[in-house]
Protein backbone atom coordinates (compact mmCIF):
# COMPACT_ATOMS: atom_id res chain seq x y z
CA UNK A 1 -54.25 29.17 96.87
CA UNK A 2 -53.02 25.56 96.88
CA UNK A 3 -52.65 24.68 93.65
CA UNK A 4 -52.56 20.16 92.37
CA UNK A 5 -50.08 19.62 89.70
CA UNK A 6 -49.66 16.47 87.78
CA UNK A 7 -47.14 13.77 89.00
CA UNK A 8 -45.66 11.16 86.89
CA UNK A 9 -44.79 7.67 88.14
CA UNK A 10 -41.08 8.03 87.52
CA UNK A 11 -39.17 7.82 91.09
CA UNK A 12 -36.65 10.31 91.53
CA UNK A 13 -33.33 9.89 90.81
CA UNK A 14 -29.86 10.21 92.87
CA UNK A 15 -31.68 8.35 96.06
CA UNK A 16 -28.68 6.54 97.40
CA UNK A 17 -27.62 7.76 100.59
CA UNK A 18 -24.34 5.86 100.32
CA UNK A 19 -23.07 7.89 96.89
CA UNK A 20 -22.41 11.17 99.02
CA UNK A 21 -18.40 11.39 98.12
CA UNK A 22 -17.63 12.35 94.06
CA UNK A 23 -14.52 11.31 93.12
CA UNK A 24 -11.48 12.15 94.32
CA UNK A 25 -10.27 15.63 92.88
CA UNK A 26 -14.06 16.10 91.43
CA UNK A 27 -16.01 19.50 92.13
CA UNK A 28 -13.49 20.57 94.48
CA UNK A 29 -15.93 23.81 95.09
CA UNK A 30 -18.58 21.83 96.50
CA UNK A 31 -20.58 23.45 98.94
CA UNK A 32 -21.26 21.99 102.32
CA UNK A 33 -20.38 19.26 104.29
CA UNK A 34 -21.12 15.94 103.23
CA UNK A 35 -20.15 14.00 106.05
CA UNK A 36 -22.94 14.43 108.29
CA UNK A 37 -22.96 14.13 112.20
CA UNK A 38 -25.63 11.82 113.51
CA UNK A 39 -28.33 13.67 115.95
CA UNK A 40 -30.25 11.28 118.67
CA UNK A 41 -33.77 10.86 117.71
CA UNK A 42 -35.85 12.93 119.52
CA UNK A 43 -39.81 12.82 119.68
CA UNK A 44 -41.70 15.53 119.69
CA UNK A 45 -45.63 15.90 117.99
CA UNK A 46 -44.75 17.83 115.19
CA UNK A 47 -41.23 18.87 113.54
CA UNK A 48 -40.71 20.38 110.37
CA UNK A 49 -37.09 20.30 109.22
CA UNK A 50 -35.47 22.09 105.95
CA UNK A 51 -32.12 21.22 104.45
CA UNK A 52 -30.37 23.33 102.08
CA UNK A 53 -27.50 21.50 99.92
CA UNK A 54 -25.42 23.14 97.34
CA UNK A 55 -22.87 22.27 94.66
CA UNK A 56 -21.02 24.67 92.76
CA UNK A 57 -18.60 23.74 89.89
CA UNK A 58 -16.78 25.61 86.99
CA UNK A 59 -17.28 26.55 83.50
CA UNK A 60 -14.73 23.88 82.37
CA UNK A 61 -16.44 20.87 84.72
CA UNK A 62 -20.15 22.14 83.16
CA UNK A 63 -20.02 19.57 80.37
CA UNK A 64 -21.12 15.97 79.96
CA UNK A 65 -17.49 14.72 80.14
CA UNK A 66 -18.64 15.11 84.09
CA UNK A 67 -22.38 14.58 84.00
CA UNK A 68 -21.67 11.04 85.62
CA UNK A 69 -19.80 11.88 88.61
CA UNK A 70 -22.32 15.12 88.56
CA UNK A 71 -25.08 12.24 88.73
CA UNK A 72 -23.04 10.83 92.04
CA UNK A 73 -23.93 14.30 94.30
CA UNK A 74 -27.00 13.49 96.41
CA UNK A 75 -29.45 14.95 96.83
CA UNK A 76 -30.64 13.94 100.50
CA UNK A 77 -28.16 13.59 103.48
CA UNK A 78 -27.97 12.97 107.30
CA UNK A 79 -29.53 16.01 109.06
CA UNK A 80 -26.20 18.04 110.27
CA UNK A 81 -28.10 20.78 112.82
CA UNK A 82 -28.97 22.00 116.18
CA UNK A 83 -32.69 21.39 117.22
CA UNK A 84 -34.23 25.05 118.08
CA UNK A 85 -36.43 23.38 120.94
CA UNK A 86 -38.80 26.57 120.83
CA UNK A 87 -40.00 26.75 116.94
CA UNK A 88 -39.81 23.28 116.66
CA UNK A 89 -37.85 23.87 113.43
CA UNK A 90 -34.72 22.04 112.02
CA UNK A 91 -32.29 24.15 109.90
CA UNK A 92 -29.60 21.91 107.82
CA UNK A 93 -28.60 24.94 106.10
CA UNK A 94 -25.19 23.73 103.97
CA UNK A 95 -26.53 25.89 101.60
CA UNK A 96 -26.12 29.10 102.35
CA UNK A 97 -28.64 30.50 99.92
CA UNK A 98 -31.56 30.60 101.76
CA UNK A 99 -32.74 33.70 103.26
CA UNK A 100 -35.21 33.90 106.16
CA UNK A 101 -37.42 36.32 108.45
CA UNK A 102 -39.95 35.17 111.19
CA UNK A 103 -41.97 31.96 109.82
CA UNK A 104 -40.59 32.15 106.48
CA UNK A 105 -37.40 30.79 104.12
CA UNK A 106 -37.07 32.30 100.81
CA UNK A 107 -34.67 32.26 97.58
CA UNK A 108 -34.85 32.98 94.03
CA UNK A 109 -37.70 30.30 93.44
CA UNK A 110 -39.38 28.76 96.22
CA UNK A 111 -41.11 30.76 99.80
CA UNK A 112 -41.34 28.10 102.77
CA UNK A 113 -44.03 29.43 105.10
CA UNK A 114 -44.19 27.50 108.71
CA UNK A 115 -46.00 28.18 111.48
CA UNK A 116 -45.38 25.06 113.99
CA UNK A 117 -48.51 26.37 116.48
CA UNK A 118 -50.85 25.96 113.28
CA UNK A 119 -49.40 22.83 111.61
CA UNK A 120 -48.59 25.39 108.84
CA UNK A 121 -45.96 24.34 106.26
CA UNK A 122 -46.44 25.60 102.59
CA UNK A 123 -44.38 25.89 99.94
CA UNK A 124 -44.74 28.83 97.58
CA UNK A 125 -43.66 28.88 93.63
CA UNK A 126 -42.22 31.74 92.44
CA UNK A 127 -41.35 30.43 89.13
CA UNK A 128 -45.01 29.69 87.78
CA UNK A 129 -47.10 32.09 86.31
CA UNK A 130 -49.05 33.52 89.92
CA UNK A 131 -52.88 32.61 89.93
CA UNK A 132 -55.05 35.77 90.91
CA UNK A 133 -51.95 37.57 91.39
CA UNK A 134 -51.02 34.82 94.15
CA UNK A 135 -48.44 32.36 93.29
CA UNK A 136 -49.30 28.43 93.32
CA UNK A 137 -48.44 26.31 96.06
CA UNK A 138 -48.61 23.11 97.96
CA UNK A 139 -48.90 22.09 101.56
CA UNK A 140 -46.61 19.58 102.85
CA UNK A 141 -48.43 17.28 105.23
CA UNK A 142 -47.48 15.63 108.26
CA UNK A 143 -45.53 12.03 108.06
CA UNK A 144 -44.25 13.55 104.01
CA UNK A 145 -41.22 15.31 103.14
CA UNK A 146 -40.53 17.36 99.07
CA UNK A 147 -37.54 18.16 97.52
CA UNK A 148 -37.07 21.26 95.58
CA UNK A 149 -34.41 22.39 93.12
CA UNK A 150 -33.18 24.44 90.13
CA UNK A 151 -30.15 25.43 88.48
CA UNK A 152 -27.90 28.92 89.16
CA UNK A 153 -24.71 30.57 87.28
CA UNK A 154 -22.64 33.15 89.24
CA UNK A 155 -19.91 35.24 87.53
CA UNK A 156 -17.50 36.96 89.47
CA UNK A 157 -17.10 41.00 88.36
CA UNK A 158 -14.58 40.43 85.80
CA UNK A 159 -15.98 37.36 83.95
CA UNK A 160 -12.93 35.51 84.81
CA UNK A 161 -14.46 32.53 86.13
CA UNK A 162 -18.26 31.40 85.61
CA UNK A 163 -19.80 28.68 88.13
CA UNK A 164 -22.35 26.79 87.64
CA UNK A 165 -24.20 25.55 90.61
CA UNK A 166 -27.45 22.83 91.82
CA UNK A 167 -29.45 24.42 94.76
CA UNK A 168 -31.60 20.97 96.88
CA UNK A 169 -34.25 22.45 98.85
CA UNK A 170 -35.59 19.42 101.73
CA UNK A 171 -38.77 20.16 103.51
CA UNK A 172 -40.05 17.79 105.87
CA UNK A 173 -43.18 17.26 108.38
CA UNK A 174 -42.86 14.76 111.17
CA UNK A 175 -43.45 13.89 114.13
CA UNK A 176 -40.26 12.72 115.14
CA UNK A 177 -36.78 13.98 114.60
CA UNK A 178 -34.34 12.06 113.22
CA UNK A 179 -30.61 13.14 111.54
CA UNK A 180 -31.88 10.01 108.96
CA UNK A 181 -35.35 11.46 108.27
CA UNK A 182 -34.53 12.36 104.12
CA UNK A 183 -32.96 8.94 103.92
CA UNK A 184 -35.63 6.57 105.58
CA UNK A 185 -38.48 8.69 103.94
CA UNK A 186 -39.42 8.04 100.64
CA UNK A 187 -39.77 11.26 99.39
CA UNK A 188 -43.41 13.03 98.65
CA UNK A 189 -43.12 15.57 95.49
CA UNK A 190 -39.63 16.34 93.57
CA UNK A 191 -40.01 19.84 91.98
CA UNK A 192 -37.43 20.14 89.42
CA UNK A 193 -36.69 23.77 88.09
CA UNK A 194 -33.47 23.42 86.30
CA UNK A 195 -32.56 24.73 83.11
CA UNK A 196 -35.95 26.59 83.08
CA UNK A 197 -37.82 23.16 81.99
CA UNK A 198 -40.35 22.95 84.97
CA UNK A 199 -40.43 18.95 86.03
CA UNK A 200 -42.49 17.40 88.76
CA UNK A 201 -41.93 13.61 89.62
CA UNK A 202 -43.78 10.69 92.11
C-alpha cells in the first residue's frame, strides 16, 4: 500500500558535493570512502542505483562543540561501484549496514524492493505505525532519486566506548548511469528518521 505523506518546501540540507572532507583530525572513525572514483556514463533504459554512506563518531565528539563540522559530512557522493550488467542494479555500499537477499535491501528502518524486469522500486517504512498490518511506502519513479536516514548508537560489550553514528540511504531510478547521478539530481523525497522525530522535506 503506497502511502502520500506531506512534504514541506524546505530544500534539504548538506547538498554541496564539494564539502566531502571534515576537518583535518575530525571523525577519524568515519565510515567509507569519500574520495570517489569516477565511472563512464553508461546508457542503459532503466538503472536503479542505491548508495549506502555511514559516519560513526564517539561519545566525546556527540556534542554541539562538533555539530558544525558534523554539518560538513555529505550526504550524496560520486557513485564508487561496479555496474552488475545483469540486474541492472548499482550498489555504492560504503555503508556496510545494509543487508540484502534476491530483489530486496533491508536495515533497521527502511526495505528497498526492486525488480528491474517490472520497473519495480519501492521503498518500505518500518518505522511508521504499518497500515492493515502492511507498512507504508512510496515508489520511486523513473528520472527521481530519495534519500533516507536515521540515527544509530553501538556500544561495544563492556561499555567502554559508545558511538554514535548517521546511516544515508540513496535510491535512484534512471535511465542512465552516471558516478555523478546524486550530485546532478536534485533530489525527490528526504526521509529523515533521526532522533526518533520522523521529518520529511521537498
Amino acid at each position: 500500500m503506497e502511502t502520500d505523506f506531506h512534504e514541506s518546501a524546505s530544500q534539504p540540507s548538506h547538498n554541496n558535493p564539494n564539502a566531502h572532507r571534515p576537518p583535518r583530525g575530525y571523525l577519524r572513525r568515519a565510515i567509507g570512502n569519500v574520495r570517489p572514483t569516477r565511472i563512464a556514463p553508461l546508457r542503459l533504459i532503466k538503472m536503479f542505483m542505491i548508495q549506502s554512506i555511514e559516519y560513526k563518531w564517539e561519545k566525546s565528539e556527540r556534542g554541539s562543540k562538533f555539530a558544525s563540522e558534523r554539518s560538513l559530512l555529505p550526504e550524496k557522493l560520486l557513485l564508487d561501484c561496479n555496474l552488475n550488467n545483469g540486474s541492472g542494479i548499482a550498489l555504492d555500499e560504503r555503508g556496510s549496514f545494509l543487508n540484502h537477499s534476491e530483489g530486496l535491501a533491508s536495515c533497521n528502518h527502511f526495505n528497498i524492493k526492486y525488480d528491474i524486469s517490472t520497473d519495480l522500486l519501492k521503498i518500505e517504512f518500518l518505522s511508521i505505525q504499518p497500515l492493515y498490518g502492511l507498512p507504508p511506502s512510496t515508489k520511486v519513479n523513473k528520472g527521481e532519486w530519495i534519500l533516507l536516514k536515521y540515527n544509530y548508537r553501538e556500544v561495544e560489550p563492556n561499555h567502554s566506548v559508545w558511538f554514535f553514528e548517521v546511516r544515508i540511504i540513496n535510491v535512484g531510478n534512471f535511465s542512465e548511469f552516471r558516478s555523478d547521478v546524486f550530485i546532478e539530481n536534485d533530489v525527490r523525497r528526504v526521509y529523515d528518521f533521526q532522533r526518533n522525530i520522523y521529518r520529511i522535506s521537498k
